[in-house]
N, C-alpha and C. Protein backbone atom coordinates (compact mmCIF):
# COMPACT_ATOMS: atom_id res chain seq x y z
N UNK A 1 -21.41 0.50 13.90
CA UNK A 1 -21.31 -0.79 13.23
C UNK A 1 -20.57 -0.68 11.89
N UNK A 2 -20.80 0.36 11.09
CA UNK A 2 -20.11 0.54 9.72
C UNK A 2 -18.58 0.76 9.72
N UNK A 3 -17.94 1.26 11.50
CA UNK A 3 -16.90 1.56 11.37
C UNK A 3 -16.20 0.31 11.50
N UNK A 4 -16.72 -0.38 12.34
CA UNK A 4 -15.94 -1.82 12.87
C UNK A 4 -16.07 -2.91 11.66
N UNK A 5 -17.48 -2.77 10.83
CA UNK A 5 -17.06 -3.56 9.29
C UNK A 5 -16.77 -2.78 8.68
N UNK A 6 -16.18 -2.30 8.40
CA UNK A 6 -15.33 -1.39 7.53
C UNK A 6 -13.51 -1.53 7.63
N UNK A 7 -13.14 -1.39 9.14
CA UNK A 7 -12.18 -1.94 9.47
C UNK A 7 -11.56 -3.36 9.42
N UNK A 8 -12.91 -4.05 9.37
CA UNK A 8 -12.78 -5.81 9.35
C UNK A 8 -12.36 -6.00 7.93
N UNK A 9 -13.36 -5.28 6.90
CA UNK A 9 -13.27 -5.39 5.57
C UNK A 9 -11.71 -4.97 4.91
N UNK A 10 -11.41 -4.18 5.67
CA UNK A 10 -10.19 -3.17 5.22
C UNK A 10 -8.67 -3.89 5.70
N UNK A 11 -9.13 -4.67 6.91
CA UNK A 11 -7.98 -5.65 7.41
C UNK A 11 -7.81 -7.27 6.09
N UNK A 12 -9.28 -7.27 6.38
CA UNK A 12 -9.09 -8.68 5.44
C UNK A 12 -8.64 -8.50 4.06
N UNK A 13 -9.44 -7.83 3.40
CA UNK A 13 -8.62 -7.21 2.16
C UNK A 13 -7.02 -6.97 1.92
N UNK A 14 -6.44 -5.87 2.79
CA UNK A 14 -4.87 -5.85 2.90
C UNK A 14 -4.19 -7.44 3.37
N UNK A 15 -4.94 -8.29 4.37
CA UNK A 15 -4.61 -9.57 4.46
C UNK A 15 -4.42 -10.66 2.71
N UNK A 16 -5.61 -10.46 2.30
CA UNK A 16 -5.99 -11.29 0.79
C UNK A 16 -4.62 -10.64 -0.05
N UNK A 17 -4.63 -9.44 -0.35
CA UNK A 17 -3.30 -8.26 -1.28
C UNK A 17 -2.32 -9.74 -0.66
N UNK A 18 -1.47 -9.16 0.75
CA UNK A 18 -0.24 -9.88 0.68
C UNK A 18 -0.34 -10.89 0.30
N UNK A 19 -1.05 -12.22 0.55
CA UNK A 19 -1.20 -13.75 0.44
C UNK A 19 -1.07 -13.51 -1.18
N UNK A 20 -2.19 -12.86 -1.55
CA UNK A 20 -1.91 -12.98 -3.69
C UNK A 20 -0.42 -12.40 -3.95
N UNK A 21 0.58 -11.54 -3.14
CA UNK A 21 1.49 -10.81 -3.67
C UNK A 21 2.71 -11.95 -3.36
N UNK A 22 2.57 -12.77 -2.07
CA UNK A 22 3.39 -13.68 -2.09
C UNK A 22 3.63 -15.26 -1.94
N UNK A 23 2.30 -15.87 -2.30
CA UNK A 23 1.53 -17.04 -2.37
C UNK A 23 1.12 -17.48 -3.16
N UNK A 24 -0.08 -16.80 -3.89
CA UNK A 24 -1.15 -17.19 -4.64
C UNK A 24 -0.30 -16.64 -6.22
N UNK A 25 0.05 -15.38 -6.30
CA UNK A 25 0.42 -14.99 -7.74
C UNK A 25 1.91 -14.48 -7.54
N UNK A 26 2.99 -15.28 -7.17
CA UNK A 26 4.07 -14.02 -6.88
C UNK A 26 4.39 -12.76 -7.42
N UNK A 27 4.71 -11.83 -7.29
CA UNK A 27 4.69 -10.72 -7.95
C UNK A 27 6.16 -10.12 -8.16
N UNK A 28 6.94 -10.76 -8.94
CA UNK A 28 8.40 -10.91 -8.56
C UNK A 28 8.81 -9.51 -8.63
N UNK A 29 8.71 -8.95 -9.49
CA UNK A 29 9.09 -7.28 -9.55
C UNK A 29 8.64 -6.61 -8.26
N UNK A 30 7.76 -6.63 -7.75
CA UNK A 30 7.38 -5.96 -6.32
C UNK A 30 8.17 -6.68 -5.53
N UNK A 31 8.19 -7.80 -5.50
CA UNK A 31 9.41 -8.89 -4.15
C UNK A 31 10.83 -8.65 -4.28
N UNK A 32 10.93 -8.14 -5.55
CA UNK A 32 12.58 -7.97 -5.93
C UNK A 32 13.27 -6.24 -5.95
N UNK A 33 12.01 -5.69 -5.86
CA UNK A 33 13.09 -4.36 -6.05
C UNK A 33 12.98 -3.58 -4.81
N UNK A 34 14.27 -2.57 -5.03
CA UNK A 34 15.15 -2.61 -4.01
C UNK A 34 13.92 -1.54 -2.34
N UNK A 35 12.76 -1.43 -2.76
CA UNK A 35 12.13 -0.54 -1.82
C UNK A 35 10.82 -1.26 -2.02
N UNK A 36 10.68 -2.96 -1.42
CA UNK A 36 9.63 -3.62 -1.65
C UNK A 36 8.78 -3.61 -0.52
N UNK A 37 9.48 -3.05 0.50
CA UNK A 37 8.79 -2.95 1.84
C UNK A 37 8.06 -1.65 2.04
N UNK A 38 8.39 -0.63 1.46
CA UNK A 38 8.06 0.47 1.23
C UNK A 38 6.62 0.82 0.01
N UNK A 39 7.02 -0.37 -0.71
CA UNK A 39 5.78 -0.52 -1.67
C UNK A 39 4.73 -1.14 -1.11
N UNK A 40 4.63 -1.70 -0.44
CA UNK A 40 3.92 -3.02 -0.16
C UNK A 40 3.24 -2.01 0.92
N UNK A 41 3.82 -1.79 1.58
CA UNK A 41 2.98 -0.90 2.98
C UNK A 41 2.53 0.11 2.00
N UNK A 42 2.65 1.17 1.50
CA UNK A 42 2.13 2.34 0.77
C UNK A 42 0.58 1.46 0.11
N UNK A 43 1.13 0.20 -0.67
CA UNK A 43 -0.17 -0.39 -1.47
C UNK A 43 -1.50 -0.61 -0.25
N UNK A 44 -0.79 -1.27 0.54
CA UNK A 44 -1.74 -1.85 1.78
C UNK A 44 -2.32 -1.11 2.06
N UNK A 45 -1.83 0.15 2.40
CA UNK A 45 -2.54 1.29 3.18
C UNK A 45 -3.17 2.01 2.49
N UNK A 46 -3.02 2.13 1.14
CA UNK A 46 -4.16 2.85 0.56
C UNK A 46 -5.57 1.65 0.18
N UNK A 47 -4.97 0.36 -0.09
CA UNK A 47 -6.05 -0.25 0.28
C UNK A 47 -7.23 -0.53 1.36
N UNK A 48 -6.34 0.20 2.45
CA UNK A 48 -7.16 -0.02 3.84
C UNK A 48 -7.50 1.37 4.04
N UNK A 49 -7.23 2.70 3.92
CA UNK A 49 -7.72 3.57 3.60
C UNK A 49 -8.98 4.31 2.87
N UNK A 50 -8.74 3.23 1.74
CA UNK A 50 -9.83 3.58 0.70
C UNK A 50 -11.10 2.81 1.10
N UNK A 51 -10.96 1.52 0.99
CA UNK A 51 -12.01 0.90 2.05
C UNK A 51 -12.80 1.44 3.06
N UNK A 52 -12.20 1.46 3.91
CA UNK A 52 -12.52 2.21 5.13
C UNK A 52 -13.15 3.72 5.26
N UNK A 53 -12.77 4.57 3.78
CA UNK A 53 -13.19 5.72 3.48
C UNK A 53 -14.42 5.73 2.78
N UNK A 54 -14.61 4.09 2.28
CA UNK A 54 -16.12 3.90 1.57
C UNK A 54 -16.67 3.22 2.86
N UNK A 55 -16.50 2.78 3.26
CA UNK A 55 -17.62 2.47 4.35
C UNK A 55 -17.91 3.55 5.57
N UNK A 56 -17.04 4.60 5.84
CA UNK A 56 -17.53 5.58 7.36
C UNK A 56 -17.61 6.96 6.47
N UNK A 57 -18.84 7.43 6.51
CA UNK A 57 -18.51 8.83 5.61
C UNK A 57 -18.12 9.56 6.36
N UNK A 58 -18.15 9.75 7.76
CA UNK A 58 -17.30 11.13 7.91
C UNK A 58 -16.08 11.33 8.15
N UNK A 59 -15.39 9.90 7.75
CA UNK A 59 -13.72 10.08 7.53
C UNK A 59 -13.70 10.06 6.43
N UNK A 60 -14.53 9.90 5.45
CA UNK A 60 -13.95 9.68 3.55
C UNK A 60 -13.07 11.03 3.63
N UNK A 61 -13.27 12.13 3.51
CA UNK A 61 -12.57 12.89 2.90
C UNK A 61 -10.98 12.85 2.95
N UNK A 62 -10.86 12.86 4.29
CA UNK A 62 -9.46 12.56 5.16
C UNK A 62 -8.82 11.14 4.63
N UNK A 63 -9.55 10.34 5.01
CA UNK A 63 -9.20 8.89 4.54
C UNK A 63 -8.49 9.00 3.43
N UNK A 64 -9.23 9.77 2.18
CA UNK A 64 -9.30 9.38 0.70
C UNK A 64 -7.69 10.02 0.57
N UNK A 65 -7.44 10.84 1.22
CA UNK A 65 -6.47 12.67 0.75
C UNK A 65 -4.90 11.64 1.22
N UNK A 66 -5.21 10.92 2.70
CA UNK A 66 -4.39 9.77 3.38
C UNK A 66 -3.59 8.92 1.79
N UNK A 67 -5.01 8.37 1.48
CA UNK A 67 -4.88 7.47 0.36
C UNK A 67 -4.17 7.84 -1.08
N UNK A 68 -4.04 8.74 -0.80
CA UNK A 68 -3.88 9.93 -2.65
C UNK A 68 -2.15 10.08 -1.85
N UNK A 69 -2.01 10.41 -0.85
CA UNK A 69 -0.63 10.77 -0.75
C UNK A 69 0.27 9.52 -0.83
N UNK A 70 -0.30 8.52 -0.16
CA UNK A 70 0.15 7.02 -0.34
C UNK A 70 0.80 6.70 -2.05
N UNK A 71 -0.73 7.13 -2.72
CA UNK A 71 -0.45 6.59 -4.75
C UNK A 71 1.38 7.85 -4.76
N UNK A 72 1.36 9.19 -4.14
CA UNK A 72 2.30 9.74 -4.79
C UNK A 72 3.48 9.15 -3.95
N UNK A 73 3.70 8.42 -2.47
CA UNK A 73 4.98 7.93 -2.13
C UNK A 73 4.93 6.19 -2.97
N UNK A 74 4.20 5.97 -3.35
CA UNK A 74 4.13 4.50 -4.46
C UNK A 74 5.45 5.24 -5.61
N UNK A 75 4.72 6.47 -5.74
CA UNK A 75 5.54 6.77 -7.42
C UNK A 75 7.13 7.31 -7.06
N UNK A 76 6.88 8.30 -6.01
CA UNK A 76 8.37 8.23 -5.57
C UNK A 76 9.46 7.54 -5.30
N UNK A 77 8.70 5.98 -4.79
CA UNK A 77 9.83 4.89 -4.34
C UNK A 77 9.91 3.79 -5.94
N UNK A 78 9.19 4.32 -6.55
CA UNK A 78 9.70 3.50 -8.07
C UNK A 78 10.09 4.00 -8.55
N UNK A 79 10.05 5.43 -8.42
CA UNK A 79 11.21 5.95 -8.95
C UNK A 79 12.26 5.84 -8.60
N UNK A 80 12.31 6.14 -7.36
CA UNK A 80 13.97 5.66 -6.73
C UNK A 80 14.46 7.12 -6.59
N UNK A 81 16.09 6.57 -6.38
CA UNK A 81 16.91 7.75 -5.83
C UNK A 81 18.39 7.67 -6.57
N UNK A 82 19.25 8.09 -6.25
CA UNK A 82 20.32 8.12 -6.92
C UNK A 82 20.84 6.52 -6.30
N UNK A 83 21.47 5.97 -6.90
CA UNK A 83 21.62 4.32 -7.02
C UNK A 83 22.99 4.58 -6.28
N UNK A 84 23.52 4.06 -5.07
CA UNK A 84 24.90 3.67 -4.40
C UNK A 84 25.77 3.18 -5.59
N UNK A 85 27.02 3.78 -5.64
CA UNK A 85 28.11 3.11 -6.47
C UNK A 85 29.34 1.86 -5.10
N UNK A 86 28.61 0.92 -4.72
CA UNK A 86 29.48 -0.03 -3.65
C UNK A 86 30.87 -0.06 -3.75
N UNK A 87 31.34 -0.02 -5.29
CA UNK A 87 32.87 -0.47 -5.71
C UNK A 87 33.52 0.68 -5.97
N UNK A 88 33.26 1.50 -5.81
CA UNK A 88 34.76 2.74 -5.66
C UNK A 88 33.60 4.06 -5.82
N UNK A 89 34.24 4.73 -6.52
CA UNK A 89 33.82 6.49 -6.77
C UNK A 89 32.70 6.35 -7.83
């Protein structure tokens, strides 16, 4: 039972995130830069991760480690990469 509300909790939650990220509060810097799809899933999933890692204990550990690698591809894609030059060299 804890796994299936846990999952419910962990769906609805990542559901509530997007609606506030593009509805309720826009979040223009997350909607606008150039790896927003990449952010947005990394956020989600550690939201549904972490959740889900507090409600079933014998996935927390795994769950959580899931969730921790997620925060370091968050920091990698704001960081970015070397920027395309489109107009010549």
């Amino acid at each position: 039972m804890a796994k299936i509300l846990s999952l419910f909790v962990g769906v609805v939650t990542v559901g509530v995130f997007e609606l506030i990220v593009h509805v309720v509060f826009p979040w223009k810097w997350l909607l606008t830069h150039q790896n927003s799809y990449g952010l947005e899933g990394c956020i989600a999933l550690m939201l549904f991760f972490g959740i889900l890692g507090l409600g079933v204990k014998p996935w927390r550990k795994t769950l959580w480690v899931v969730g921790v690698l997620g925060v370091i591809f968050v920091v990698l894609q704001i960081i970015g990469g070397p920027h395309s030059n489109k107009n010549g060299p």
